[in-house]
Protein backbone atom coordinates (compact mmCIF):
# COMPACT_ATOMS: atom_id res chain seq x y z
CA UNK A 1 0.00 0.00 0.00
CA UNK A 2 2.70 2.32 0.99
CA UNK A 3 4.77 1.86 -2.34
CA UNK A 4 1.19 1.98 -4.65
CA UNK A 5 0.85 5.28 -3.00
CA UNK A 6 4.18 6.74 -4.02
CA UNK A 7 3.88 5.22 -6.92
CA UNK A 8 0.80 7.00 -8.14
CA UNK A 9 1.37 10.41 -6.78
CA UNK A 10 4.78 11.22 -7.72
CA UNK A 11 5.13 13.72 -5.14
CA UNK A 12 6.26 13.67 -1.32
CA UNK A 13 4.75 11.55 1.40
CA UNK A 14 5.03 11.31 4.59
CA UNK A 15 4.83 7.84 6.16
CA UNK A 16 3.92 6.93 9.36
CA UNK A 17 4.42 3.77 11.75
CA UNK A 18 6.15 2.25 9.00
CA UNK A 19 9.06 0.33 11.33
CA UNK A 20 11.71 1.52 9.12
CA UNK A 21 13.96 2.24 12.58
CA UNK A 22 12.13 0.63 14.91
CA UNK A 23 9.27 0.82 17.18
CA UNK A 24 7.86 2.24 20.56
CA UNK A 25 4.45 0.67 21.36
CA UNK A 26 4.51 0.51 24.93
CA UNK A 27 4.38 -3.50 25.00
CA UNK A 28 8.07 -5.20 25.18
CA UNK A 29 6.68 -8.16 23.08
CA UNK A 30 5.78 -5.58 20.47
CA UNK A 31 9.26 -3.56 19.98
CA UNK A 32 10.66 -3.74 17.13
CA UNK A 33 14.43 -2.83 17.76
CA UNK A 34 15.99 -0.11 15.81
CA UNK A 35 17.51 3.43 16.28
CA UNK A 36 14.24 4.73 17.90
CA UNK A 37 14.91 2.09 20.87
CA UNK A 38 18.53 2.95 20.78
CA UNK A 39 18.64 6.11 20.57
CA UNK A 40 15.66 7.14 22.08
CA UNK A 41 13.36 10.19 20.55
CA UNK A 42 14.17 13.20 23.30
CA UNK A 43 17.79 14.34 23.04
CA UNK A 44 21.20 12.74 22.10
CA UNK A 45 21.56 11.28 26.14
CA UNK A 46 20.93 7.88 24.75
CA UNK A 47 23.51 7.73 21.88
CA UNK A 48 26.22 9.36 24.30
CA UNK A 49 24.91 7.10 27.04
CA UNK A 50 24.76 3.86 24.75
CA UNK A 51 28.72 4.56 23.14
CA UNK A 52 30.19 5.67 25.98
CA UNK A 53 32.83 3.07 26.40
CA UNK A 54 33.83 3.43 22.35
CA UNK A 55 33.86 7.21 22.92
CA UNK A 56 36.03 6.96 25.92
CA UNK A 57 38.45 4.27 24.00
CA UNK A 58 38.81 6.51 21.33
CA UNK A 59 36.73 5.11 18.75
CA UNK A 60 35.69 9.08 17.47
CA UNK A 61 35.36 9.22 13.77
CA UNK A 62 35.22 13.10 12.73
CA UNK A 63 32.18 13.91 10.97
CA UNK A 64 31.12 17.20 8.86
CA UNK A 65 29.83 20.06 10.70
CA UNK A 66 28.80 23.65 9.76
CA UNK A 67 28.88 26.39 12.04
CA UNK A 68 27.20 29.57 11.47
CA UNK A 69 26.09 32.73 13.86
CA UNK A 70 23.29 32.20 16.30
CA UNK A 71 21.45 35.27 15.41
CA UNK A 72 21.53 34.11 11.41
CA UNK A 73 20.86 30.33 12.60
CA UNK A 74 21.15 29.59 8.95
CA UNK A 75 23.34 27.07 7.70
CA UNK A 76 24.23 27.55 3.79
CA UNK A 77 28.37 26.09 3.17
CA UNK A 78 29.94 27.29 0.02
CA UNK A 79 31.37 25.31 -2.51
CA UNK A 80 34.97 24.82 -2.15
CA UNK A 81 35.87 24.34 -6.08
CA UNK A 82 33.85 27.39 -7.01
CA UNK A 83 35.29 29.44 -4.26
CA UNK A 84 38.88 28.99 -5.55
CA UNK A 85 40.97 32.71 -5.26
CA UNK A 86 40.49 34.63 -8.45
CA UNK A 87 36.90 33.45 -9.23
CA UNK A 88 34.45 35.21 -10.93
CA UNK A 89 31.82 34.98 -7.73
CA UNK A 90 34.72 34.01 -5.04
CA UNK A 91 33.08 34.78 -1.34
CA UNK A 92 35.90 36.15 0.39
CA UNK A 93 34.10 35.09 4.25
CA UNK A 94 31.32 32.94 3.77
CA UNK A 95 28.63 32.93 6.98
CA UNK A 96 29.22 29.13 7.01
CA UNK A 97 31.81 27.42 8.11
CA UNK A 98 32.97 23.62 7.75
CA UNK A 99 35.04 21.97 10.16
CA UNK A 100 35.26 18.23 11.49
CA UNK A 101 34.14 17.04 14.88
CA UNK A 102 33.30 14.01 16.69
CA UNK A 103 30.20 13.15 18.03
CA UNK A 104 30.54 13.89 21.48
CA UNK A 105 32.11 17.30 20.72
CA UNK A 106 29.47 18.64 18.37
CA UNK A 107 26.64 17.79 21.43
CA UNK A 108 28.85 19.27 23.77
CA UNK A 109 29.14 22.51 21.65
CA UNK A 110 25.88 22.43 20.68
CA UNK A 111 24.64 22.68 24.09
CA UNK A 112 27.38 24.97 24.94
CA UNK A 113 28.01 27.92 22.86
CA UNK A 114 25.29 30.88 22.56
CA UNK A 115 26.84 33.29 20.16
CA UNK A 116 27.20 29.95 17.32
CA UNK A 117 25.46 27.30 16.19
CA UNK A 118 26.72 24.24 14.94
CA UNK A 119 24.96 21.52 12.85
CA UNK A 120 25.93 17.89 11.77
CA UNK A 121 25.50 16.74 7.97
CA UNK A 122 27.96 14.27 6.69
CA UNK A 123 27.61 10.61 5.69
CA UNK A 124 27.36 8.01 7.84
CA UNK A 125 26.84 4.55 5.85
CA UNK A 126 28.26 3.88 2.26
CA UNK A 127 27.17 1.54 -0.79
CA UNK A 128 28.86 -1.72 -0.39
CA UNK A 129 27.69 -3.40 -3.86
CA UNK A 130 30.44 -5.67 -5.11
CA UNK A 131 30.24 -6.68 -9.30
CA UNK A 132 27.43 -8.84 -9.30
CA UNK A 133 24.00 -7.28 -9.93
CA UNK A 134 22.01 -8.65 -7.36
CA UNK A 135 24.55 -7.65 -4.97
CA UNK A 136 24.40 -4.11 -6.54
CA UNK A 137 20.74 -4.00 -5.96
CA UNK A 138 19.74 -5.35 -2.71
CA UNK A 139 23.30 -4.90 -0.38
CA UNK A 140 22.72 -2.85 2.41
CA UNK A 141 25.31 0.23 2.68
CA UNK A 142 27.76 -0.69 5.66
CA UNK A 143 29.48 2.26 7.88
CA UNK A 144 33.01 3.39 8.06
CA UNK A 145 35.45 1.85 10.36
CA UNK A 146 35.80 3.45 14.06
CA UNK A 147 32.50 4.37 13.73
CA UNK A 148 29.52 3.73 16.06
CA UNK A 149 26.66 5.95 14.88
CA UNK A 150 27.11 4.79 11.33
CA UNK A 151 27.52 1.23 12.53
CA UNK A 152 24.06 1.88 15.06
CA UNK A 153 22.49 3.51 11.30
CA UNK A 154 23.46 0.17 9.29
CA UNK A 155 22.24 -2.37 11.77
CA UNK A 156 19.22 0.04 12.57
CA UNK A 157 17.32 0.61 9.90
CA UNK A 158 14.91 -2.22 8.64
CA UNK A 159 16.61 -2.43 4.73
CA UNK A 160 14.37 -5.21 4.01
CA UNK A 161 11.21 -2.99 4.48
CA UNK A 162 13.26 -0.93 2.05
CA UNK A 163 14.19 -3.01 -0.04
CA UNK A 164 10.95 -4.13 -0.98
CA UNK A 165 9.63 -0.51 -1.56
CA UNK A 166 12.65 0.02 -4.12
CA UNK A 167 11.59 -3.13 -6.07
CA UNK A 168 7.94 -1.71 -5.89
CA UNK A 169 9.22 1.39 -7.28
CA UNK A 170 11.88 0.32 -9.64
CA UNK A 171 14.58 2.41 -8.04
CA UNK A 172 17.86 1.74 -7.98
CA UNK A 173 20.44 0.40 -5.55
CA UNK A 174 20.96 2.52 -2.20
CA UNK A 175 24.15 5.01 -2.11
CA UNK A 176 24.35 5.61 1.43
CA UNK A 177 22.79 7.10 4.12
CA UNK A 178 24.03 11.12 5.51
CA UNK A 179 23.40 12.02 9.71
CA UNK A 180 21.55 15.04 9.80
CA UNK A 181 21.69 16.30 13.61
CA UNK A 182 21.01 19.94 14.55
CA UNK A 183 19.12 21.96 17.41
CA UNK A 184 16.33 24.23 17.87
CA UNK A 185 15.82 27.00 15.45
CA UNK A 186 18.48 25.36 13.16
CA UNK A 187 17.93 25.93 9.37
CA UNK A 188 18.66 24.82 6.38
CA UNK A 189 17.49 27.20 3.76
CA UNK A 190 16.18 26.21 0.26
CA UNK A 191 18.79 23.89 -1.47
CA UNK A 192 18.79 20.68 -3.74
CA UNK A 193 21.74 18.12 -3.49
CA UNK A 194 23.41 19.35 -6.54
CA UNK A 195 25.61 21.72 -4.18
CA UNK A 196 27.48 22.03 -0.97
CA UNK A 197 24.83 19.87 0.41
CA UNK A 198 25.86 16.92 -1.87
CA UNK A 199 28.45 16.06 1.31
CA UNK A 200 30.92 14.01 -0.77
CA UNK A 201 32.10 15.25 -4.62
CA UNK A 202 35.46 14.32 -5.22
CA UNK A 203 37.70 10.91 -4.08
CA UNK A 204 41.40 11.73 -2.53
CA UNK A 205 44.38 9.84 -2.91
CA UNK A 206 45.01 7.09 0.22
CA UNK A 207 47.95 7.64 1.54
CA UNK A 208 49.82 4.18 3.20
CA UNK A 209 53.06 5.93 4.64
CA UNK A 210 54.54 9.22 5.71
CA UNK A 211 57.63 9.78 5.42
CA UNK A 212 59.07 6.70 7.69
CA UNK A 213 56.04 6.04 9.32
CA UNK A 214 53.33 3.45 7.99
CA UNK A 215 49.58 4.71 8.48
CA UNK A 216 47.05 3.14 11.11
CA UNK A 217 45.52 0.92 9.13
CA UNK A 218 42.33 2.18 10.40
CA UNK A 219 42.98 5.18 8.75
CA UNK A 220 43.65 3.49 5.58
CA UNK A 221 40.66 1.81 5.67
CA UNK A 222 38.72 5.15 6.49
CA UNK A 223 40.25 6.96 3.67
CA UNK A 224 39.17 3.97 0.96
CA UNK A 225 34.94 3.81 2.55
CA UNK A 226 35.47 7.50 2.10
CA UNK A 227 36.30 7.20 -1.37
CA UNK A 228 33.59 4.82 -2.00
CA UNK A 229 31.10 7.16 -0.59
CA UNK A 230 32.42 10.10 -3.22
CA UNK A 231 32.50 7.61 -6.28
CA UNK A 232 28.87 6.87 -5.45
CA UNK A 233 27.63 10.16 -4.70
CA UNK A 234 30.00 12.11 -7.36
CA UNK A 235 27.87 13.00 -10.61
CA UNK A 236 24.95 11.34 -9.42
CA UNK A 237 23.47 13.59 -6.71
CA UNK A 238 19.93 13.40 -8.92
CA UNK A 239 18.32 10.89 -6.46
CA UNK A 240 15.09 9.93 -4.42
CA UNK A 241 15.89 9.87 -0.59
CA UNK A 242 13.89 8.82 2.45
CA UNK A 243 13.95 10.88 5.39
CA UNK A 244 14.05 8.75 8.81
CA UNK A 245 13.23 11.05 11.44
CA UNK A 246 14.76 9.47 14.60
CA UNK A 247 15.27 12.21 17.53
CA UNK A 248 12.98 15.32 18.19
CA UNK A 249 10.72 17.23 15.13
CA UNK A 250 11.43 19.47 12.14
CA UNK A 251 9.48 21.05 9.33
CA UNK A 252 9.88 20.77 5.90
CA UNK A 253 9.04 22.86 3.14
CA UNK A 254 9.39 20.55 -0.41
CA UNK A 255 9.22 22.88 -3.80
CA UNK A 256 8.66 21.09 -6.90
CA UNK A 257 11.24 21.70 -9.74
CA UNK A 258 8.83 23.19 -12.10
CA UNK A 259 8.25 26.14 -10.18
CA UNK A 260 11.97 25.91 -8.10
CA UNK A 261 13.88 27.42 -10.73
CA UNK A 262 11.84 30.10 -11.73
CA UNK A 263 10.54 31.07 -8.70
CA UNK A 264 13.53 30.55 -5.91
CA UNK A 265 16.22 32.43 -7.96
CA UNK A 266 18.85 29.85 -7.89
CA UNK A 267 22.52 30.59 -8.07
CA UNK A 268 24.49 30.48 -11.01
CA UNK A 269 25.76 27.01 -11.13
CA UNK A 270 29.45 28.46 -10.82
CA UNK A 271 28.71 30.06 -7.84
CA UNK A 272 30.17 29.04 -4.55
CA UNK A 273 26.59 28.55 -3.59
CA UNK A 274 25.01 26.66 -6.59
CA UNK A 275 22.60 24.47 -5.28
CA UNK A 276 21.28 27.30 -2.99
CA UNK A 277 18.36 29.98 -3.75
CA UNK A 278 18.82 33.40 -3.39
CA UNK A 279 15.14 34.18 -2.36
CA UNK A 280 15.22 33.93 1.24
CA UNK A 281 11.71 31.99 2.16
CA UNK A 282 11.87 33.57 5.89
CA UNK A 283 12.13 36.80 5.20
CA UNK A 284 10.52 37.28 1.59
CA UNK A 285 11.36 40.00 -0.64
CA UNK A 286 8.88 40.58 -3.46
CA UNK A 287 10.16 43.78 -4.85
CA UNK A 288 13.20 41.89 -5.75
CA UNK A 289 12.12 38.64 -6.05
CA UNK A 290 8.44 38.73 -7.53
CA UNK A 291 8.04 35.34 -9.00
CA UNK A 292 8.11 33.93 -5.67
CA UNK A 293 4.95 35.31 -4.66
CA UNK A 294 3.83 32.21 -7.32
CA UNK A 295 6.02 29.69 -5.28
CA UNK A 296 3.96 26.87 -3.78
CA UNK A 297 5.19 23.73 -1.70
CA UNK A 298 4.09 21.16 0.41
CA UNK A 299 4.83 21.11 4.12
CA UNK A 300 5.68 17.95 6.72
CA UNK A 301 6.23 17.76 10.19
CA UNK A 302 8.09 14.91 10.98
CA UNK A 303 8.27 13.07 14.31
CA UNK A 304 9.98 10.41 15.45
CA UNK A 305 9.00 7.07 13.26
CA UNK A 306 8.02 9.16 10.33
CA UNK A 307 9.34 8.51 7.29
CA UNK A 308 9.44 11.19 4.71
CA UNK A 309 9.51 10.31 0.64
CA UNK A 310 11.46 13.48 -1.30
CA UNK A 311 11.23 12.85 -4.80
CA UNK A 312 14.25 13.10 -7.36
CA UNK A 313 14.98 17.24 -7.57
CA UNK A 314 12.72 18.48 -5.39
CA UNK A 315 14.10 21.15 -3.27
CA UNK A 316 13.75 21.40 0.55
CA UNK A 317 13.60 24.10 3.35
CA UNK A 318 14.61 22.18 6.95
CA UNK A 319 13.75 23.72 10.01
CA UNK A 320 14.57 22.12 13.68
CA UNK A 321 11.72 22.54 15.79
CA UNK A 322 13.16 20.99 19.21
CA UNK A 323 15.98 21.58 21.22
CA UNK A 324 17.69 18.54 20.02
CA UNK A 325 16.91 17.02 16.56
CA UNK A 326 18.25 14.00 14.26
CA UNK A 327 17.55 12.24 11.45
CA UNK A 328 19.16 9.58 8.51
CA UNK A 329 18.37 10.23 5.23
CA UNK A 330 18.44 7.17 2.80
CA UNK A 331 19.72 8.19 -1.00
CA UNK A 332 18.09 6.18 -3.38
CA UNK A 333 19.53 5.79 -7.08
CA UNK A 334 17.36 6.43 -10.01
CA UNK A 335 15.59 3.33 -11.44
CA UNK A 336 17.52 0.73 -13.77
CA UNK A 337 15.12 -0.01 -16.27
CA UNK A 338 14.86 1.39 -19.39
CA UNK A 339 11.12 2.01 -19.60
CA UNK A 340 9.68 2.82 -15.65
CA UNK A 341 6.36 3.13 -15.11
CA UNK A 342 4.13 6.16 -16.53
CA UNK A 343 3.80 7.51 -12.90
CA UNK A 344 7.51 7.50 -12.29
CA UNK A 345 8.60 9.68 -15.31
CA UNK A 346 9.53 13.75 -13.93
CA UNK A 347 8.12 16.27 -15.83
CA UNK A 348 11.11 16.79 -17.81
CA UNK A 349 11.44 13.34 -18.37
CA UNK A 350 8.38 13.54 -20.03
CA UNK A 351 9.50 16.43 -21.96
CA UNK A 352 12.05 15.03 -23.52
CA UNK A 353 10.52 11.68 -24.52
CA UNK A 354 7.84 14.11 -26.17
CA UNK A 355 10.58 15.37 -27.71
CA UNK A 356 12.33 12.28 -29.16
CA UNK A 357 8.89 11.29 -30.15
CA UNK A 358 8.28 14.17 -32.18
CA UNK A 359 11.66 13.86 -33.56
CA UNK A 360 11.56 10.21 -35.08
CA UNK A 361 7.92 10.83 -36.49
CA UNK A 362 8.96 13.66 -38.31
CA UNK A 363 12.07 11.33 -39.90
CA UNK A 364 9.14 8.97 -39.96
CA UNK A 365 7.70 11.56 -42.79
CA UNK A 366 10.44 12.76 -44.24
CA UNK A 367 11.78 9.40 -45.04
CA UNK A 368 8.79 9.20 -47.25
CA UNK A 369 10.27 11.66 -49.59
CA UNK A 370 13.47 8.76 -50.45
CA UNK A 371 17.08 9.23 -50.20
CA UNK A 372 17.15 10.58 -46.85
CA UNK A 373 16.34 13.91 -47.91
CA UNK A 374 13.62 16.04 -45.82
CA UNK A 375 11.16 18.13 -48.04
CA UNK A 376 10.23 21.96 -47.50
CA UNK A 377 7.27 21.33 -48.64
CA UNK A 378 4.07 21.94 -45.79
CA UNK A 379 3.86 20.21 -42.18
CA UNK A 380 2.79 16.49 -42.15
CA UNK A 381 -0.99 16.27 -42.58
CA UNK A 382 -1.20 19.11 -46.03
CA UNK A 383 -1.24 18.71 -49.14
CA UNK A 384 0.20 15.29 -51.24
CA UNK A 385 1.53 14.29 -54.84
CA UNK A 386 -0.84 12.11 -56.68
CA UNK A 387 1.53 9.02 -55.33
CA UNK A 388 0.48 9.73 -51.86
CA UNK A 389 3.42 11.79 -50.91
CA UNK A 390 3.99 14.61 -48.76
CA UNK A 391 3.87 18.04 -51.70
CA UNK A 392 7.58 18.60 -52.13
CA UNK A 393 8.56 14.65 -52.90
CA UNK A 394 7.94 15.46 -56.94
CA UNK A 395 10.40 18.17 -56.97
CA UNK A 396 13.07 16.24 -55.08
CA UNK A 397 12.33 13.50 -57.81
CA UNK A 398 12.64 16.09 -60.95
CA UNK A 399 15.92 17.37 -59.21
CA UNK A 400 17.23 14.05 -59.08
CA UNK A 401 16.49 13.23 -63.31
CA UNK A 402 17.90 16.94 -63.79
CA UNK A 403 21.27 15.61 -62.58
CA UNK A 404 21.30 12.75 -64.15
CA UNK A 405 19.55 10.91 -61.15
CA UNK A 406 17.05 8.17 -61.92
């Protein structure tokens, strides 16, 4: 039922009581383990509380977090390769800043500081198909060494329940799954995942040695799952994704693309913010930005449970509602068949196979004419030669005997 419903609507959906990461009924017999039971729904007590030992062992991998002024509490990170010195739209300070922390250091700054913010985006569990196609397909992602949280996200998350939406759907395989973990007031302002947001875009050399010193093969191992995760999510941010909301609430706004790009104002795609719009949905401008007085979008408040469908392009304004707030999205590729269903197909997808329709039946009618050659004569449907062909045929033909053609 869930997947029919997706698959007929095309557009966002919230699910609830799906089970994707668990369950809380109240009845021990009845709980479903997963990263709700872990975790718990409140604060981030429970994941401190349940990794306590690994964090106090040193088992810390540094994840990607943006800091930003609390009186902004917008989070928008600029491109790093479009930001290079000497660019045409360089930003010499951007309001955003990107660092790497560990778990228990982003809580304890988030709880700490009151002139910044700090929020947690970065990817947690990678694709993990080998050559074979039905490992490409169904293999759950698996998380990166020294790693709880990601290893809590892979064994958390029901991927069967998944899997069997995909195959409803005819998506492709999963590419991994990105930590999202902010606090109240936190926000992400309109952006797609074809920018900064996209958190891996290009794979880095592993390094084995150091001068005379051999790397910690933890390290090594690190590096090569990180690579991974940018070879799957390089060129190929286009994807479907499925929001698991685990800890506390947020609100999304979702903006179709048909009315994102003319509406929103989005950067230049050079731009150290492409991916980003310049209308700010908070504090609207119409004298400068009047076509987004014709913006419309659908809103979700998710809660701990809910799962959240964002179709392929879609663009999405996140706001944290509580005082502590997580979630795991779930990338999705784009489907491996040739011909998807109707339902499935975008609205430039359908453009364009309008398009190549168009295209082959008008070779379809020139071809009429012989020898490959398309006649100026009128648009399929007017006048014809007494042979049945389109007007414009018989003077090809004459042409042809005039050179010494047949």
């Amino acid at each position: 039922m869930t997947s029919c419903f997706i698959h007929h609507s095309g557009e966002p959906v919230v699910l609830r009581r799906t089970g994707c990461a668990g369950t809380l009924t109240g009845r021990a017999a009845d709980n479903k383990p997963g990263l709700l039971n872990w975790w718990g729904t409140e604060s981030f007590d429970a994941v401190l509380t349940r990794h306590a030992d690994a964090f106090g062992k040193g088992s810390k991998r540094e994840m990607r977090c943006m800091t930003t002024d609390a009186a902004k509490h917008s989070f928008t990170p600029a491109l790093e390769r479009n930001n290079a010195f000497g660019s045409h739209y360089r930003v010499r300070k951007p309001t955003t800043d990107v660092s790497s922390r560990d778990f228990p250091t982003f809580v304890t700054c988030a709880r700490r500081w009151s002139d910044l913010k700090t929020y947690l985006l970065d990817d947690v569990c990678v694709h993990s198909g080998e050559d074979d196609s039905d490992d490409v397909n169904n293999a759950p992602p698996r998380s990166f060494p020294n790693d709880p949280i990601g290893s809590d996200v892979a064994a958390g998350i029901d991927w069967e329940w998944l899997r069997n939406v995909r195959r409803a759907l005819k998506m492709g395989p999963v590419r991994g799954a990105v930590l999202s973990a902010g606090t109240e007031n936190s926000l992400l302002p309109a952006h797609h995942l074809t920018g900064a947001f996209a958190t891996h875009t290009t794979a880095s050399p592993v390094v084995t040695r150091v001068g005379k010193f051999e790397v910690n093969p933890l390290d090594i191992a690190a590096a090569e799952a990180g690579n991974e995760a940018a070879k799957s999510l390089s060129n190929e941010n286009h994807c479907e994704s499925f929001q698991v909301q685990v800890i506390g609430r947020r609100r999304l706004l979702l903006i179709s693309p048909d009315v994102s790009y003319k509406g929103l104002y989005p950067y230049p795609t050079s731009h150290p913010f492409d991916g980003s719009a310049i209308a700010n949905l908070d504090d609207a401008d119409y004298s400068k930005h009047p076509r987004l007085a014709q913006v419309r979008g659908a809103s979700a408040i998710c809660e701990p449970g809910d799962v959240l469908f964002v179709p392929d392009s879609w663009w999405r304004h996140e706001h944290g509602l509580t005082r502590e707030h997580a979630s795991v999205e779930i990338r999705v590729g784009e489907s491996l068949f040739l011909f998807p269903s109707f339902f499935l197909f975008t609205s430039g997808q359908l453009e364009r196979l309008t398009f190549l329709f168009n295209s082959y039946r008008n070779w379809r009618s020139a071809s009429d004419c012989g020898g490959g050659r398309v006649a100026r004569g009128p648009p399929r449907g007017g006048s014809r030669d007494p042979r049945g062909r389109p007007e414009g045929c018989a003077a090809l033909d004459q042409g042809h005997r005039g050179r010494g053609g047949g």
